[in-house]
Protein backbone atom coordinates (compact mmCIF):
# COMPACT_ATOMS: atom_id res chain seq x y z
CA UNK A 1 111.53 125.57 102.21
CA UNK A 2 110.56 122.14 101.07
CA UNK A 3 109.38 119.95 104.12
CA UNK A 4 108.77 115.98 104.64
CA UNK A 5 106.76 114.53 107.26
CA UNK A 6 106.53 110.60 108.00
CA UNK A 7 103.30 109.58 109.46
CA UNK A 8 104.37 106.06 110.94
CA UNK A 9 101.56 103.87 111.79
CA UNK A 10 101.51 101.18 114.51
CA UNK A 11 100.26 98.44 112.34
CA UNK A 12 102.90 98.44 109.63
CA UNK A 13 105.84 99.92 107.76
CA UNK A 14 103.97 99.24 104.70
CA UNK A 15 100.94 101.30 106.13
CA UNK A 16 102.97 104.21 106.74
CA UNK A 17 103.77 107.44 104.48
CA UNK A 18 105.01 111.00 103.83
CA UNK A 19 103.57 114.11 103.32
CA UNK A 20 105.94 116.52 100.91
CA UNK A 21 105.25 120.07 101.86
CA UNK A 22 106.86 122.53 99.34
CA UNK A 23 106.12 125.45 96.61
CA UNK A 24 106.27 124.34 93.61
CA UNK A 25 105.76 120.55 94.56
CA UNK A 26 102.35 120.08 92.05
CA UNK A 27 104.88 120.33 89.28
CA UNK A 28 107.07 117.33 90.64
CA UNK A 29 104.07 115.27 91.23
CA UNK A 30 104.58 113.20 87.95
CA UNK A 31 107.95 112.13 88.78
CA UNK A 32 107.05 111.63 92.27
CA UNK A 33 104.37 108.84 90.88
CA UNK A 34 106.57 107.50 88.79
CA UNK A 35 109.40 106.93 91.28
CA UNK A 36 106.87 104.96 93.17
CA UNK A 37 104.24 103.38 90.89
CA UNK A 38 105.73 103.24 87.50
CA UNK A 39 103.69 101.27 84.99
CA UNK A 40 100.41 101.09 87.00
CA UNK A 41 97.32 102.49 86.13
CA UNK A 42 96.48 106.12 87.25
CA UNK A 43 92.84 108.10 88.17
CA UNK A 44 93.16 111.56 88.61
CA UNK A 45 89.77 112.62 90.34
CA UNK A 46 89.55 116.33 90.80
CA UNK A 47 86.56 118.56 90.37
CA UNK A 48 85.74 121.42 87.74
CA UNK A 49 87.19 124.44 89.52
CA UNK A 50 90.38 122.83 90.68
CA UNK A 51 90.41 121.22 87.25
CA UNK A 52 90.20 124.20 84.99
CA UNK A 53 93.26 125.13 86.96
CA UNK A 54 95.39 122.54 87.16
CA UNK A 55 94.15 119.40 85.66
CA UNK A 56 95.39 119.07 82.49
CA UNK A 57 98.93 120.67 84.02
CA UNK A 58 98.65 117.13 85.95
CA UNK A 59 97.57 114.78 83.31
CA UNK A 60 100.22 116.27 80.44
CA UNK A 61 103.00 115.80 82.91
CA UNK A 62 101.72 112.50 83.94
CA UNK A 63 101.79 111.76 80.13
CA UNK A 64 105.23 113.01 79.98
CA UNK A 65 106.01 110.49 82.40
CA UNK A 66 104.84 107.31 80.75
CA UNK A 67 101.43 107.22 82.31
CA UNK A 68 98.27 107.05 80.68
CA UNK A 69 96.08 108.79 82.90
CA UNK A 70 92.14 108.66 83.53
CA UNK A 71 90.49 112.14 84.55
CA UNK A 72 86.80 111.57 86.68
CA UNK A 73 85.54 115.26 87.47
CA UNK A 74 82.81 116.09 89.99
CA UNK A 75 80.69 119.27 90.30
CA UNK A 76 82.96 121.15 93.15
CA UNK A 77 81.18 121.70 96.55
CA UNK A 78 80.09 119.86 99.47
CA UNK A 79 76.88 118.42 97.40
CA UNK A 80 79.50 116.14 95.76
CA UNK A 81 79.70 114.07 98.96
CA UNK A 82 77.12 112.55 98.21
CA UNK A 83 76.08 108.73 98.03
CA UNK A 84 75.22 109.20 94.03
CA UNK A 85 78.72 111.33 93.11
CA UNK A 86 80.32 108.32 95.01
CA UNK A 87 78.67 105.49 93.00
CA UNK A 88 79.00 108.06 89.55
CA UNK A 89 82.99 107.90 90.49
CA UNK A 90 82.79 104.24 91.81
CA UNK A 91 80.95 103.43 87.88
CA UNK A 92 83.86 105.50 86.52
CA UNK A 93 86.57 103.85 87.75
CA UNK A 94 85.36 100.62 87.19
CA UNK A 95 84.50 100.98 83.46
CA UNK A 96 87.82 102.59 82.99
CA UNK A 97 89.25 99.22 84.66
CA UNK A 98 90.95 100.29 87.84
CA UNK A 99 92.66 97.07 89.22
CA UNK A 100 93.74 95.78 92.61
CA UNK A 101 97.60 97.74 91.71
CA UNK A 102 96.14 101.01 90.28
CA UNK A 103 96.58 104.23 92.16
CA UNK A 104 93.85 106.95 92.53
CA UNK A 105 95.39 110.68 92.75
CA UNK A 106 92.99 112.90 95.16
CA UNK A 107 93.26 116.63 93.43
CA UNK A 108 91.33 118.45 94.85
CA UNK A 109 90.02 120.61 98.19
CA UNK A 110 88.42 118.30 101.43
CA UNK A 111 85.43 117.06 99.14
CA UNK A 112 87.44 115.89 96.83
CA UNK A 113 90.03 114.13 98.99
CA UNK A 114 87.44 112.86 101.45
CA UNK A 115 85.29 111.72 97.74
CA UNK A 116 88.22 109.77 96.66
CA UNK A 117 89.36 108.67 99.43
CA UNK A 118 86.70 106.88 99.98
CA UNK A 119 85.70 105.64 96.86
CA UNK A 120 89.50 104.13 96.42
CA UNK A 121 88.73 102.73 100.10
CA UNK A 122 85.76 100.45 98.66
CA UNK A 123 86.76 99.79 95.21
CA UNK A 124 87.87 96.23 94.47
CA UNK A 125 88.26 96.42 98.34
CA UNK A 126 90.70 99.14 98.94
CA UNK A 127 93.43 100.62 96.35
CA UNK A 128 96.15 103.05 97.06
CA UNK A 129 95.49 106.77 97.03
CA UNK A 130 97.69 110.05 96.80
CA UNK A 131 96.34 113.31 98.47
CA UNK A 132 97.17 115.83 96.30
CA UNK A 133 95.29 118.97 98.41
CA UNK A 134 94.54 122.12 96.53
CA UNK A 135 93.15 124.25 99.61
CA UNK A 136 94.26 125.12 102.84
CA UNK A 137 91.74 123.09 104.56
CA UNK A 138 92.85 120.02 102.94
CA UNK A 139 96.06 120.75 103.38
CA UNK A 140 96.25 120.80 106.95
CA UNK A 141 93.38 118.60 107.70
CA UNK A 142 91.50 116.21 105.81
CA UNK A 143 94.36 114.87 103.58
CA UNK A 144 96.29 113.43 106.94
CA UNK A 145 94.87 111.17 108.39
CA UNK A 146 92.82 108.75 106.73
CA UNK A 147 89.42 109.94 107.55
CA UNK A 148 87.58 109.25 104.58
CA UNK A 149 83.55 109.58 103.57
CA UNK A 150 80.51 111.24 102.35
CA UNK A 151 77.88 112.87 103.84
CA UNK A 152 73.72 111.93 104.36
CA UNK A 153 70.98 113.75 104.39
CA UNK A 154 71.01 113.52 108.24
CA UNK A 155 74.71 114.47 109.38
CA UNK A 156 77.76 115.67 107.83
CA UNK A 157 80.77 112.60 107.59
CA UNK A 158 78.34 109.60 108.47
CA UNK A 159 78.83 107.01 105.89
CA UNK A 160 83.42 106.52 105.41
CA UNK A 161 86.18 104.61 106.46
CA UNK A 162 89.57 104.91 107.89
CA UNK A 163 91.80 104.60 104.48
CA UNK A 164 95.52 105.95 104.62
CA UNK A 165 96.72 107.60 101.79
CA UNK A 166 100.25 106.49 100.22
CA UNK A 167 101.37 109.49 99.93
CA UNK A 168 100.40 113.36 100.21
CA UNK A 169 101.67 116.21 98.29
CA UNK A 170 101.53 119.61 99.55
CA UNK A 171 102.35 122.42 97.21
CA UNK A 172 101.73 126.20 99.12
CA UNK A 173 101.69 128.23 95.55
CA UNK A 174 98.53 126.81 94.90
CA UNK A 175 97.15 128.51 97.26
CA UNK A 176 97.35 131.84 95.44
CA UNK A 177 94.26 131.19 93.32
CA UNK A 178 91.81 130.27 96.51
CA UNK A 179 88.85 132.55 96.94
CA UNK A 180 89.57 134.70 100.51
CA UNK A 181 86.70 133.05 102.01
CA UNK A 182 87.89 129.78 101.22
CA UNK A 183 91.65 130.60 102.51
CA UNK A 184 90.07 132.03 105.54
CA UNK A 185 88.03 128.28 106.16
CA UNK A 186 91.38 126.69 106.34
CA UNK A 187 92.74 129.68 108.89
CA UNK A 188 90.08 127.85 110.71
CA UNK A 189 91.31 124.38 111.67
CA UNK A 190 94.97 125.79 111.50
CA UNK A 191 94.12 127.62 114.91
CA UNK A 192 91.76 124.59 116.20
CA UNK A 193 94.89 122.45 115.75
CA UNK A 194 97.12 125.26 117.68
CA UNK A 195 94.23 125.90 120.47
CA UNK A 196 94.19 121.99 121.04
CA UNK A 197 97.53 120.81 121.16
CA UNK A 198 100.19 123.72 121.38
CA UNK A 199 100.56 126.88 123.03
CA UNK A 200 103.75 128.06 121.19
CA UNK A 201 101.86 127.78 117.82
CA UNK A 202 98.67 129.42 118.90
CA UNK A 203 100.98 132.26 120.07
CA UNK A 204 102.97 132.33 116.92
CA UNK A 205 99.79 132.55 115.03
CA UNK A 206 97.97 135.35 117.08
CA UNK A 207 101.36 137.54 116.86
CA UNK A 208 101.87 137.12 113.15
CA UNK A 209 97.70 137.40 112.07
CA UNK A 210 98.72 139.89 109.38
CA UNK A 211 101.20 137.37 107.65
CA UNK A 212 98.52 134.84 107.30
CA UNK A 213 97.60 134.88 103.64
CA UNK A 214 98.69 133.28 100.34
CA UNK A 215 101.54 135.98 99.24
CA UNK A 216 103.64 135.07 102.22
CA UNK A 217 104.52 131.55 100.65
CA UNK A 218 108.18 131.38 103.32
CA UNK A 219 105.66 132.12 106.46
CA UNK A 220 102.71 130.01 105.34
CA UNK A 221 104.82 127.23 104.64
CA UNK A 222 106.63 126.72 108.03
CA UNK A 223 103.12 127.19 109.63
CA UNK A 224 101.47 124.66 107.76
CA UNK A 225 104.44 122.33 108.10
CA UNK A 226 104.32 122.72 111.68
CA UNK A 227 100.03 121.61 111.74
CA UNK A 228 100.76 119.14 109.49
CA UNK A 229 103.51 117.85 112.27
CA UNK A 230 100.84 118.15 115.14
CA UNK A 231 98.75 116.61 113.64
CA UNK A 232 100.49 113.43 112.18
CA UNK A 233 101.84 112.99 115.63
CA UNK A 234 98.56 112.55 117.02
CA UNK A 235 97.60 109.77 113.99
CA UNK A 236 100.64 108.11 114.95
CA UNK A 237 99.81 107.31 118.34
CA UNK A 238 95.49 106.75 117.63
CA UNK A 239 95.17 106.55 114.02
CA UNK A 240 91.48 105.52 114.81
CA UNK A 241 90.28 107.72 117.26
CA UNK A 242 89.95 105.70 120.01
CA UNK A 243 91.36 108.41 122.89
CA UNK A 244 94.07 110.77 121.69
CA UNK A 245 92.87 112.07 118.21
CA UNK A 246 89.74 113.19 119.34
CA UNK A 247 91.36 116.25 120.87
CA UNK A 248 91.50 117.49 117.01
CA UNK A 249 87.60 117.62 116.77
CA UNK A 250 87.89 120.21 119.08
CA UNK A 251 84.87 123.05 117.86
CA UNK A 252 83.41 120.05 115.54
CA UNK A 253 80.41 118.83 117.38
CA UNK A 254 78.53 121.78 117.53
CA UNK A 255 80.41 123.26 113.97
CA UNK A 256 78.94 120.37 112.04
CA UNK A 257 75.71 120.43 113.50
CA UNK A 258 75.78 124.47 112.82
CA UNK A 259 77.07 123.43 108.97
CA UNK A 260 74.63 120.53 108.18
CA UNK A 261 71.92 122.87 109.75
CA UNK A 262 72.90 126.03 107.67
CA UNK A 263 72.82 123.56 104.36
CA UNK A 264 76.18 123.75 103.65
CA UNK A 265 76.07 127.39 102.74
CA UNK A 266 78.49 127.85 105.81
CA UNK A 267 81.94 126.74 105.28
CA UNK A 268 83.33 123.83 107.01
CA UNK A 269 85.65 126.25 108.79
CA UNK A 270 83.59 128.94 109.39
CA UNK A 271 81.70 126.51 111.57
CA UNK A 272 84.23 124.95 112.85
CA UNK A 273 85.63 128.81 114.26
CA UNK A 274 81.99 129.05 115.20
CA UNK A 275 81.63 125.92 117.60
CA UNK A 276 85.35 126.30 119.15
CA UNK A 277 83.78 129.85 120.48
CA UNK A 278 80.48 128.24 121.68
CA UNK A 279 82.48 124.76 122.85
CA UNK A 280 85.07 127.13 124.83
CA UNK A 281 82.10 129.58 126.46
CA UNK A 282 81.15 125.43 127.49
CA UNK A 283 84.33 125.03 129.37
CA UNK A 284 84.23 128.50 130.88
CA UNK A 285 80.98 128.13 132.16
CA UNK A 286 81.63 124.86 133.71
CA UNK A 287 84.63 126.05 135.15
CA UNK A 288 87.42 124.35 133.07
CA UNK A 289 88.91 127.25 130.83
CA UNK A 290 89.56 131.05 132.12
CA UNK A 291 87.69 133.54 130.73
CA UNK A 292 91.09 135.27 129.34
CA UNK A 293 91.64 132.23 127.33
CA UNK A 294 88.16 131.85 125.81
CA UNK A 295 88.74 135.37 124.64
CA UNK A 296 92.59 134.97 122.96
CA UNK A 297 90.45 131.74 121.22
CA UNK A 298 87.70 134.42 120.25
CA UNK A 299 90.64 137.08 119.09
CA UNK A 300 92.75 135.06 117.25
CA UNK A 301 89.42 133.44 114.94
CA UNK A 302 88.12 136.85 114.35
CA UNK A 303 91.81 138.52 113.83
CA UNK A 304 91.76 136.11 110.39
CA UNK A 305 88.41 137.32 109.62
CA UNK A 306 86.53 134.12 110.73
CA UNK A 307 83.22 134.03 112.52
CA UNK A 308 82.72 133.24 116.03
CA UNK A 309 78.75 133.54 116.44
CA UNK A 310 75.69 131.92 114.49
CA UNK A 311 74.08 133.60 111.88
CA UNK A 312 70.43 134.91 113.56
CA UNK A 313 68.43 133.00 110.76
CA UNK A 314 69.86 129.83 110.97
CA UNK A 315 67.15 127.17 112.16
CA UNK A 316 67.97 125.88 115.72
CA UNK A 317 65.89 123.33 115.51
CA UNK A 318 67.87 121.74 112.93
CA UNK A 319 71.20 122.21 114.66
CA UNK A 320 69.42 120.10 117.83
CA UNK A 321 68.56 117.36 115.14
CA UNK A 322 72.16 117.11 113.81
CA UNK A 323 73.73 117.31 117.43
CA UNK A 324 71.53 114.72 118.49
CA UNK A 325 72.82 112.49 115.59
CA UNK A 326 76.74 113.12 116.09
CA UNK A 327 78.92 110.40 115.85
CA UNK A 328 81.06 111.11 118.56
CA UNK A 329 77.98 110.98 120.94
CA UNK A 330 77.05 108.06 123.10
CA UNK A 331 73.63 106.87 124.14
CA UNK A 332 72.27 110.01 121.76
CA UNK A 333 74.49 112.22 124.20
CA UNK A 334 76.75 114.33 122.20
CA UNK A 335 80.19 114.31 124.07
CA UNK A 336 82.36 117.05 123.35
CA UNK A 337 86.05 118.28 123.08
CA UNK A 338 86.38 121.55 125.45
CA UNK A 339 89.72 123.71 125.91
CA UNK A 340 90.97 123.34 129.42
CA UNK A 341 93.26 126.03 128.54
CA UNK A 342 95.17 127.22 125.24
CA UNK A 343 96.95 124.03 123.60
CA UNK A 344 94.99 121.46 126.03
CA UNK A 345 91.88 119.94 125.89
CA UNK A 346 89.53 117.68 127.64
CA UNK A 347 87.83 114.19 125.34
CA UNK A 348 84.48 113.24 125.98
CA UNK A 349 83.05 115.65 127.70
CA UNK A 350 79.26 115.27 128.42
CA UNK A 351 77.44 118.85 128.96
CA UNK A 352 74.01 119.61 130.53
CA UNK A 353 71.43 119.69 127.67
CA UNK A 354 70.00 123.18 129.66
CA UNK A 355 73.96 124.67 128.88
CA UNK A 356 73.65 123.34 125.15
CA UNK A 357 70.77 125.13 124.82
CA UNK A 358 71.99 128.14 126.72
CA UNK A 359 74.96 128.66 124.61
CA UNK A 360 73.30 127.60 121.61
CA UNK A 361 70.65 130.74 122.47
């Protein structure tokens, strides 16, 4: 079952990498390091849930391997991304004497990755990085790519950088000991990357709903091998996000104004299944998706279990504040990704502020 994407950037071999998809993989990640960094310096930054569960499996075989590794853990949640966790890591790493050929090792869900990420991004101006992902989110999304960041006060993702990692390690069993809800949040970009870029896997995905979930390692595996492979192919070709790759932040412009609004107590995914419902009732009303399709988008969310409407006490006014301050907007216009049909979308889309608000009602 063990699977090995390249993601082969443009710009140079020595930029490029692989993600290693397979059970059991967390175990080989010591010997994995050492085949490629032996004798440099190693940070392992994970958080206190993932660490209690794996961390010191990671640092004893790291021992084992002739490393002497440095542990940083944050408080887990979104609040970690957050400009004083960053410099708290950032003063970590530096008193611990990271150096220009050390390696930072990402263990961890999406904070943690994007965390990390960043903060190797900046150090000493830029060190290398492994993505080790520990949820299904991370797995699929945030740990390919090289989006990288933390989050202010006034938007989710504002403040980052575009930092590839060296490698990524993906290891399905860990996957067993996720909360539902925060299996279910990764469900969610799983079908935004099907939805946006191919037909075949959204179909494969609404057929086989029931086989979604940790215990069917075989199943989970091919399917997150094969968003993994989407999505790589898209960094590939616009590892910046100039045209192509915004196609993946399909559901994202209204789901992180709808998360940033709600707090953070809604899951990056469960917003995300939110805004690709609200985004696709966009394109149906203006004529570029059928109506069948927006519902198979609507089925296959709610088939996993994932929302597909805001929560009735959630305050709009705030979700009009974070819109307004989207990144991907232009001229404070949000632009948006909208489905054209079921594994095709449409990139900067602008929309009539009177259908915003309509939809958002």
């Amino acid at each position: 079952m063990k699977r090995t994407i390249p993601v082969r950037l443009r710009e140079g071999k020595d930029r490029s990498y692989e993600v290693l998809i397979s059970p059991g993989a967390l175990a080989q990640l010591p010997s994995l390091i050492a085949s490629r960094w032996k004798g440099r310096s190693v940070f392992v930054v994970t958080d206190s849930h993932v660490n209690r569960l794996y961390g010191r499996t990671v640092t004893r075989g790291l021992v084992a391997a002739g490393f002497d590794p440095v542990l940083i853990d944050v408080p887990p949640g979104e609040e970690s991304k957050s400009i004083d966790v960053y410099y708290a890591v950032l003063t970590a790493l530096l008193e611990n004497r990271i150096r220009r050929g050390s390696v930072v090792i990402a263990l961890g869900g999406g904070v943690v990755g994007d965390l990390a990420g960043f903060a190797s991004a900046s150090v000493l101006r830029g060190v290398e990085f492994v993505q080790v992902p520990t949820s299904l989110l991370a797995q699929v999304d945030s740990s390919v790519g090289g989006k990288v960041g933390i989050d202010h006060h006034l938007g989710k993702n504002l403040i980052g950088a575009f930092h590839q990692p060296s490698l990524v390690v993906i290891d399905p069993l860990v996957l067993k000991t996720l909360p539902p809800r925060e299996f279910r949040n990764g469900l969610a970009e799983i079908i935004k990357i099907a939805a946006a870029l191919d037909r075949k896997f959204f179909s494969l995905l609404a057929r086989n709903a029931a086989k979604l979930r940790p215990g069917q390692t075989a199943f989970l595996t091919r399917v997150i091998a094969t968003a993994v492979g989407l999505k790589a192919a898209v960094v590939e070709k616009d590892e910046r996000e100039a045209g192509l790759r915004k196609v993946l932040n399909l559901g994202h412009t209204l789901g992180h104004a709808i998360e940033t609004a709600s707090g953070f107590s809604l899951r990056h995914g469960e917003t995300v299944a939110i805004g690709m419902v609200l985004e696709a009732r966009m394109a149906a009303t203006m004529g570029l998706l059928s109506i069948d399709h927006l519902m198979k988008i609507k089925q296959a969310l709610e088939a996993v279990g994932l929302p597909t409407r805001i929560p009735g006490k959630l305050d709009m006014r705030r979700v009009h504040t974070s819109l307004a301050l989207d990144k991907k907007g232009k001229d404070g216009m949000p632009l948006f990704v909208l489905p054209k049909a079921i594994g095709a979308s449409a990139i900067d889309v602008p929309v009539p502020d009177a259908l915003i608000r309509s939809v958002l009602a």
